[in-house]
Protein backbone atom coordinates (compact mmCIF):
# COMPACT_ATOMS: atom_id res chain seq x y z
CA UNK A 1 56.68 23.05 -28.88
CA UNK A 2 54.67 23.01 -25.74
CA UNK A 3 51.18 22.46 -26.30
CA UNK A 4 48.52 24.23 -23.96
CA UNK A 5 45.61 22.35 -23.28
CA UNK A 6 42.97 25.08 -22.58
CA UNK A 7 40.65 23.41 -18.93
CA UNK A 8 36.62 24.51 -19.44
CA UNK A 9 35.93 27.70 -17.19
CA UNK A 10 32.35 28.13 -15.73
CA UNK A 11 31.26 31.71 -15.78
CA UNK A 12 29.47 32.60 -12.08
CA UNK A 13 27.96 35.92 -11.03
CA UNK A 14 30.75 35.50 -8.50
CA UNK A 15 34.21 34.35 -9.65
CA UNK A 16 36.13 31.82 -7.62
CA UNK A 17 38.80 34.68 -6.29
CA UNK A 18 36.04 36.47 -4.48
CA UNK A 19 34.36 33.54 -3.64
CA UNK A 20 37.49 32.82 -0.90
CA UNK A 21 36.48 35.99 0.91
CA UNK A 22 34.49 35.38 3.75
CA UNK A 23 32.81 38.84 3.52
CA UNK A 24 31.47 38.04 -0.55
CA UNK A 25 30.69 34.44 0.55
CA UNK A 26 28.78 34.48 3.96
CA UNK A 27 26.56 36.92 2.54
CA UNK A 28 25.87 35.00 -0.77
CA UNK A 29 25.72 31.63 1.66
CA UNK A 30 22.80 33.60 3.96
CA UNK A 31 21.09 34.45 0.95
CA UNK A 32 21.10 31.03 -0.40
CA UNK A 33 19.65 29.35 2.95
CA UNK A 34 16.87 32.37 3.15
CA UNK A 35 16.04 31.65 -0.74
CA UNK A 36 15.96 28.09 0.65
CA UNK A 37 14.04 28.23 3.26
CA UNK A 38 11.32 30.20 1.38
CA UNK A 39 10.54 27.56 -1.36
CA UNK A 40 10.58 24.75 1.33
CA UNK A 41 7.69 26.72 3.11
CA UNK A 42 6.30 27.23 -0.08
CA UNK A 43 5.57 24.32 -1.64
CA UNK A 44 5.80 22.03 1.48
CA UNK A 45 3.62 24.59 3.68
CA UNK A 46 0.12 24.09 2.44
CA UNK A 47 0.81 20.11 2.99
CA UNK A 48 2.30 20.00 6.30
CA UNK A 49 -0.86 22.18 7.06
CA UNK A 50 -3.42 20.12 5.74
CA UNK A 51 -1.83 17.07 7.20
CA UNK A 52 -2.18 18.76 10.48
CA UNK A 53 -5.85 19.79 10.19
CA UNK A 54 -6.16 16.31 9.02
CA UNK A 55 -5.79 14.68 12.76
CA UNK A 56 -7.39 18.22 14.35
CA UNK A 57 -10.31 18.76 16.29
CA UNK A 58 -12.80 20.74 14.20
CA UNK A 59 -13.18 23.31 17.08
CA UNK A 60 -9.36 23.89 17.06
CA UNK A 61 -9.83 23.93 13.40
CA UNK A 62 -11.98 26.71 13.80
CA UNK A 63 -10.64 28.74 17.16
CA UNK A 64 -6.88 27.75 16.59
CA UNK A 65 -6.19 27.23 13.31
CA UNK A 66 -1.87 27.50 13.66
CA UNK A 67 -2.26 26.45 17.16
CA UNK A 68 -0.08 22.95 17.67
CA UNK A 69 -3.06 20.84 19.01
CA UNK A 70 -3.87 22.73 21.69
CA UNK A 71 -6.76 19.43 22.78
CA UNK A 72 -4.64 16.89 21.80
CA UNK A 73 -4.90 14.93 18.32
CA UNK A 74 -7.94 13.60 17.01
CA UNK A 75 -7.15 10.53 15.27
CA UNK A 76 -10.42 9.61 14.59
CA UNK A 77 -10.85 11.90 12.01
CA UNK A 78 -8.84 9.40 9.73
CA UNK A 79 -11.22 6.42 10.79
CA UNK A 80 -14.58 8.50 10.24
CA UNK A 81 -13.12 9.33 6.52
CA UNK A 82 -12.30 5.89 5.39
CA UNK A 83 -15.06 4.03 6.80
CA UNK A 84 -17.87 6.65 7.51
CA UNK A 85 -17.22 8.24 4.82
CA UNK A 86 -16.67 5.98 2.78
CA UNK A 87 -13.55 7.00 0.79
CA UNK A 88 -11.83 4.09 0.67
CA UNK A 89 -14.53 3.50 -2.01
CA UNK A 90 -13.71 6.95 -3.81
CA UNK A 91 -9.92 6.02 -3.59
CA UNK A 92 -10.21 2.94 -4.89
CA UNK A 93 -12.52 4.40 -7.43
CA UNK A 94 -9.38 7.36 -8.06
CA UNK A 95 -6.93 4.47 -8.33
CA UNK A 96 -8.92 2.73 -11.01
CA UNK A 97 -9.67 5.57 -13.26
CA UNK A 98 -5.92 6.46 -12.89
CA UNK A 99 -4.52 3.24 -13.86
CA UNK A 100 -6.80 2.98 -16.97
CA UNK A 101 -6.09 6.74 -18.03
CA UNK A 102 -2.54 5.71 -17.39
CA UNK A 103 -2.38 2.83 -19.54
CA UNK A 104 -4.48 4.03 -22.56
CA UNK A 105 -2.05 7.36 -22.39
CA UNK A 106 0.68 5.59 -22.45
CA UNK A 107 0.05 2.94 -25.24
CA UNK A 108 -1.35 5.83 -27.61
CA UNK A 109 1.31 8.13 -27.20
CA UNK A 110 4.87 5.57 -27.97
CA UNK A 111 2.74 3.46 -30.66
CA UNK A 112 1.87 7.15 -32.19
CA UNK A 113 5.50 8.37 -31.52
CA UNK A 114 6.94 4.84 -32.48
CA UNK A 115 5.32 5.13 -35.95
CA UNK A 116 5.88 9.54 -36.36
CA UNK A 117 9.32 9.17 -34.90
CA UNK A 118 11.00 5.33 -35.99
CA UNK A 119 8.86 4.19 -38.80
CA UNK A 120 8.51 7.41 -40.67
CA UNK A 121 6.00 6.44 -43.20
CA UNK A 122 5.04 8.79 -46.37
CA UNK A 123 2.04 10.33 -44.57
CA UNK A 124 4.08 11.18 -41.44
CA UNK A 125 4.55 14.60 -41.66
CA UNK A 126 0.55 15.41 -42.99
CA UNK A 127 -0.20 13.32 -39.74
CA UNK A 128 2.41 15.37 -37.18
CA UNK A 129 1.40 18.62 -38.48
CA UNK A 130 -2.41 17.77 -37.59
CA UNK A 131 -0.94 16.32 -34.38
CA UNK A 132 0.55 19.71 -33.46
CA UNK A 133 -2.34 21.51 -34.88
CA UNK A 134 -4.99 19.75 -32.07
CA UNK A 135 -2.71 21.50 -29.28
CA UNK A 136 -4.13 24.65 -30.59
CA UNK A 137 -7.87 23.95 -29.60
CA UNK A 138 -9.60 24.25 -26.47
CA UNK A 139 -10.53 21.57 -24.67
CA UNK A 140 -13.66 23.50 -23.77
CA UNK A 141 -14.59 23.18 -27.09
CA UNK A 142 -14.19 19.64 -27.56
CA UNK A 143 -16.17 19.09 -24.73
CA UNK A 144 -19.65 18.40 -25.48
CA UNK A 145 -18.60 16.85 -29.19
CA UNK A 146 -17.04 14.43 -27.20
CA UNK A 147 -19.74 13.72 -24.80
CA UNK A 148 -22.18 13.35 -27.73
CA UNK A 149 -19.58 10.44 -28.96
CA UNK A 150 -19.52 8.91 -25.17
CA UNK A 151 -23.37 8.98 -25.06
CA UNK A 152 -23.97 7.03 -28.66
CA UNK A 153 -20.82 5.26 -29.50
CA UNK A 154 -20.04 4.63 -33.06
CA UNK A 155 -20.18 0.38 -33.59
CA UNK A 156 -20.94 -0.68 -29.30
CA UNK A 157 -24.76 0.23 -30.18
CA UNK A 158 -25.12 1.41 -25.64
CA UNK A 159 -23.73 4.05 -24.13
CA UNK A 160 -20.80 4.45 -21.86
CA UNK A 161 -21.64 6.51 -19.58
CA UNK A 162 -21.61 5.55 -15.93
CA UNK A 163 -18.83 3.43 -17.54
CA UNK A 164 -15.05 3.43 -16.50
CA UNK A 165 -14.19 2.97 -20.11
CA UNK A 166 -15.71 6.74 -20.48
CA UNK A 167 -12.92 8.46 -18.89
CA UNK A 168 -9.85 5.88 -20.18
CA UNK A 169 -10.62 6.16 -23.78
CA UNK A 170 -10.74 9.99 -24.14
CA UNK A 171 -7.56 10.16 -21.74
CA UNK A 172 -6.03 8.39 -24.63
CA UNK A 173 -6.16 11.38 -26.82
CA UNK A 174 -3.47 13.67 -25.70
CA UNK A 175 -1.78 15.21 -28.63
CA UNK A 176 0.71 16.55 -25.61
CA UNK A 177 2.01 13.02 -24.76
CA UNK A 178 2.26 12.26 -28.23
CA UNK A 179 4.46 15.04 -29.26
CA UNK A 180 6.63 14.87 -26.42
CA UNK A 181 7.36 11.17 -27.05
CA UNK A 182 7.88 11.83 -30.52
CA UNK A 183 10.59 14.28 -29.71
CA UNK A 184 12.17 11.97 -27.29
CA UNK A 185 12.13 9.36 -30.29
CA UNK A 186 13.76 11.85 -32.54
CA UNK A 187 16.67 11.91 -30.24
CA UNK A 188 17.53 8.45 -30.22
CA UNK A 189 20.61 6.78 -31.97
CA UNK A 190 19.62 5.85 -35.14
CA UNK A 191 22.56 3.07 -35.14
CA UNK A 192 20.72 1.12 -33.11
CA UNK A 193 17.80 0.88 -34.68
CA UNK A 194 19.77 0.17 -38.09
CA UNK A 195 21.79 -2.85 -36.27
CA UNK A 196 18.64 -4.30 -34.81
CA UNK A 197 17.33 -4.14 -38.24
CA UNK A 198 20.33 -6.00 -39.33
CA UNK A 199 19.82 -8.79 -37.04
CA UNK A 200 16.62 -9.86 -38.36
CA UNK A 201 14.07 -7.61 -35.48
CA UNK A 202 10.93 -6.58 -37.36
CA UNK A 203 8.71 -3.12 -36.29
CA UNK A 204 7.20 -5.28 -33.40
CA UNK A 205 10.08 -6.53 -32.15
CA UNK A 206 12.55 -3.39 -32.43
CA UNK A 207 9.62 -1.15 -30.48
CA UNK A 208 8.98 -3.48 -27.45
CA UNK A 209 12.93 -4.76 -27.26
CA UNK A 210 14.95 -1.86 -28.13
CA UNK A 211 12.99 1.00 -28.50
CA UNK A 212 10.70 1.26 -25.12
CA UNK A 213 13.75 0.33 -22.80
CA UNK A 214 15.86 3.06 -24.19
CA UNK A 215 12.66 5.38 -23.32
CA UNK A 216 12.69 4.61 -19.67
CA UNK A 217 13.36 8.38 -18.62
CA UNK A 218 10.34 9.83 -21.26
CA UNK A 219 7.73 6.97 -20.09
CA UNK A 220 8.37 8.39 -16.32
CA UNK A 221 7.48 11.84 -17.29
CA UNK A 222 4.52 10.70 -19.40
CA UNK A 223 3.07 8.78 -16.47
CA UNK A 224 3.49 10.94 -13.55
CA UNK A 225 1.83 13.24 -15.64
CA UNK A 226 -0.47 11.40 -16.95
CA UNK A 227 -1.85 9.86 -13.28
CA UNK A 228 -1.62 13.71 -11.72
CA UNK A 229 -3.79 15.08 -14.59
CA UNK A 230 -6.60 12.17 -14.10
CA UNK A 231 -5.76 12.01 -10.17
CA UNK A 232 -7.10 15.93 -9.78
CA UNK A 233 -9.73 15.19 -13.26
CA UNK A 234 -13.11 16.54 -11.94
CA UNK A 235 -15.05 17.95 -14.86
CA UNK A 236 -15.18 15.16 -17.18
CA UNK A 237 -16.04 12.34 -14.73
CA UNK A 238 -18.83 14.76 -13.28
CA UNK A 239 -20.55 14.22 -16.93
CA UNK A 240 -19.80 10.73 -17.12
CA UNK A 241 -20.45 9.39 -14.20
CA UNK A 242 -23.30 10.31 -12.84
CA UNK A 243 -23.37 6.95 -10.32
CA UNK A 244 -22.42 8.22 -7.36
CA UNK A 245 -20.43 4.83 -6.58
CA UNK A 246 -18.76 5.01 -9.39
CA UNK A 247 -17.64 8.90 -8.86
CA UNK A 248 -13.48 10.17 -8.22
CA UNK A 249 -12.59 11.64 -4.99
CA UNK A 250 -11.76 14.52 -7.40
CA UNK A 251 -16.22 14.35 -7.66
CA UNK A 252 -17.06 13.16 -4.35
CA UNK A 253 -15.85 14.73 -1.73
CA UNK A 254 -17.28 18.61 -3.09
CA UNK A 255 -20.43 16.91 -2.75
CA UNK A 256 -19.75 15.88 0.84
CA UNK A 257 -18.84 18.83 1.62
CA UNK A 258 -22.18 20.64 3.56
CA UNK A 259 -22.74 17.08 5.31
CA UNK A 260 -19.34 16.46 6.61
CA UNK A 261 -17.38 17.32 9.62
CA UNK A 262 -14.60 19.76 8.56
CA UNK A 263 -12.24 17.61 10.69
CA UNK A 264 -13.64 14.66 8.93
CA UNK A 265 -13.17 16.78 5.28
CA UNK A 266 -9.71 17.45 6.23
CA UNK A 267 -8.53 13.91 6.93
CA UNK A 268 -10.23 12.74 3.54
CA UNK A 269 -8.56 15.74 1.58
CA UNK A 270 -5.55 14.69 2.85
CA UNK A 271 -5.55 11.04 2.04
CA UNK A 272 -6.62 11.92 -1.51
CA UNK A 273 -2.93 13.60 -1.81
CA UNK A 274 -1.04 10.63 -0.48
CA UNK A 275 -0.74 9.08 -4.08
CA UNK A 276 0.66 11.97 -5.85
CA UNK A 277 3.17 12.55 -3.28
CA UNK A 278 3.92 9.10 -3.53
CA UNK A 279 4.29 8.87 -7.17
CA UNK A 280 6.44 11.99 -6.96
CA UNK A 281 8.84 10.45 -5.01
CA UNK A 282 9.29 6.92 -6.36
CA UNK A 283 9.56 8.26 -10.15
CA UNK A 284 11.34 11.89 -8.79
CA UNK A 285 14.81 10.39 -10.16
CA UNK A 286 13.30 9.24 -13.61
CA UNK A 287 11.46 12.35 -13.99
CA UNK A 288 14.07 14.72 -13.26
CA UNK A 289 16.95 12.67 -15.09
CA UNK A 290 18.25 12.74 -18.41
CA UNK A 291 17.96 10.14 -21.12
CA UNK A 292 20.90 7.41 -19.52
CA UNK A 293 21.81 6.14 -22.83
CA UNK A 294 25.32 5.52 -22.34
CA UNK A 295 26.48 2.57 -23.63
CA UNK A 296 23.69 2.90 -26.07
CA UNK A 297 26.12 3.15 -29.15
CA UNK A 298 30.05 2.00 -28.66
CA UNK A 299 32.31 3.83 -30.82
């Protein structure tokens, strides 16, 4: 007997018969590039725009605004923004709050998930169902409880506000980050956990040595969007910090608005987007990527 082994198909709106004909493919092909060409403009259009109005004269700003430089480039739109305008203060300012946001985010959420997901302790299901439940609230409505807890701290005795630590210890509360790590959790191998177990690692020692580098794909996600979502921030640090030199770009430049040269504006819009972008791209293959655990568990 002649066994048939039976090779996966792949069903597509067009099979692979009619696909050979050049009058079903060119026209699917033509359609592809079009739908192609559309989403590049779309997403990348608004950018390569303000990136040009970013090194334009404000008169060709005004009179021209598609025109390609029609007076020439006016590179001193990026010098009057960082040093006139002082947002290389704001930036640096941005990068802080970021990085602090970033890190309380991030140590919340896995210790949360480590102990909902790994641990599993009697009260963990009580706990993930109030979890969950949080997601259903408005963050409207949290808002001035929570700035009634900034301004009179329980056990500091001063306030925080006009304080960094006012924006990174809220950030730390996202329910969001915490169930989606807790998910990811879910999903790993059990086996390894068991054999680490086995070979004498505590809870300490099996979250920081086996669990967090198995969760390299998750902690991407979590941070890109955890530094986007305090990168663009602008009503909370408005309350909080009220010191002008202490403010976000996300804060400052609205304000600078009426007293700035639109030219000037431009340029310090756009360098506000350069870390983002940035971010996007070095993390794009971790954020986009599946969990690589291969060679997690050998058979």
């Amino acid at each position: 007997m002649s066994a048939r082994t039976a090779e996966p198909t792949t069903r597509t709106a067009v099979s692979d018969v009619e696909w050979r004909r050049p009058r079903v493919r060119l026209p699917w092909q033509g359609m592809h590039v079009v739908l192609l060409g559309l989403l590049i403009l779309w997403c990348l259009g608004p950018l390569v725009l303000l990136v040009k109005f970013a090194v334009t004269p404000t008169q060709d700003i005004l009179s021209h605004p598609l025109a390609l430089f029609p007076h020439g480039v006016a590179w001193s739109n990026v010098t009057a923004a960082w040093n006139d305008v002082h947002v290389s203060r704001y930036f640096l300012n941005t990068v802080v709050l970021a990085a602090g946001s970033w890190a309380s985010q991030l140590v919340v959420a896995t210790t949360a998930g480590y102990v909902l997901s790994v641990l599993r302790p009697a009260w963990a299901r009580a706990l993930n169902g109030a979890v969950l439940a949080t997601l259903f609230v408005p963050a409207v409505v949290l808002l001035v409880p929570l700035y009634l807890v900034i301004l009179h701290p329980p056990l500091i005795g001063h306030s925080l506000v006009n304080s960094f630590w006012a924006v990174w210890l809220p950030a730390g509360a996202s329910a969001f980050n915490v169930v989606l790590i807790t998910r990811f959790f879910d999903n790993l191998p059990r086996e390894v956990f068991e054999a680490a177990r086995v070979d004498g690692a505590g809870p300490y020692r099996l979250f920081w040595s086996v669990v967090l580098p198995m969760s390299k794909p998750i902690l991407g996600v979590v941070s890109v969007f955890a530094v986007i979502a305090s990168w663009k921030d602008f009503l909370w640090p408005l309350l909080v910090l009220r010191n002008p030199d202490l403010q976000p770009l996300s804060v400052r430049l609205p304000s600078l608005q009426a007293t700035t040269d639109l030219g000037v504006l431009m340029a310090a819009l756009a360098i506000s987007t350069l870390l983002p972008v940035v971010l996007f791209l070095l993390f794009q293959r971790m954020f986009l990527r599946g969990a690589g655990l291969g060679g997690a568990v050998k058979g």
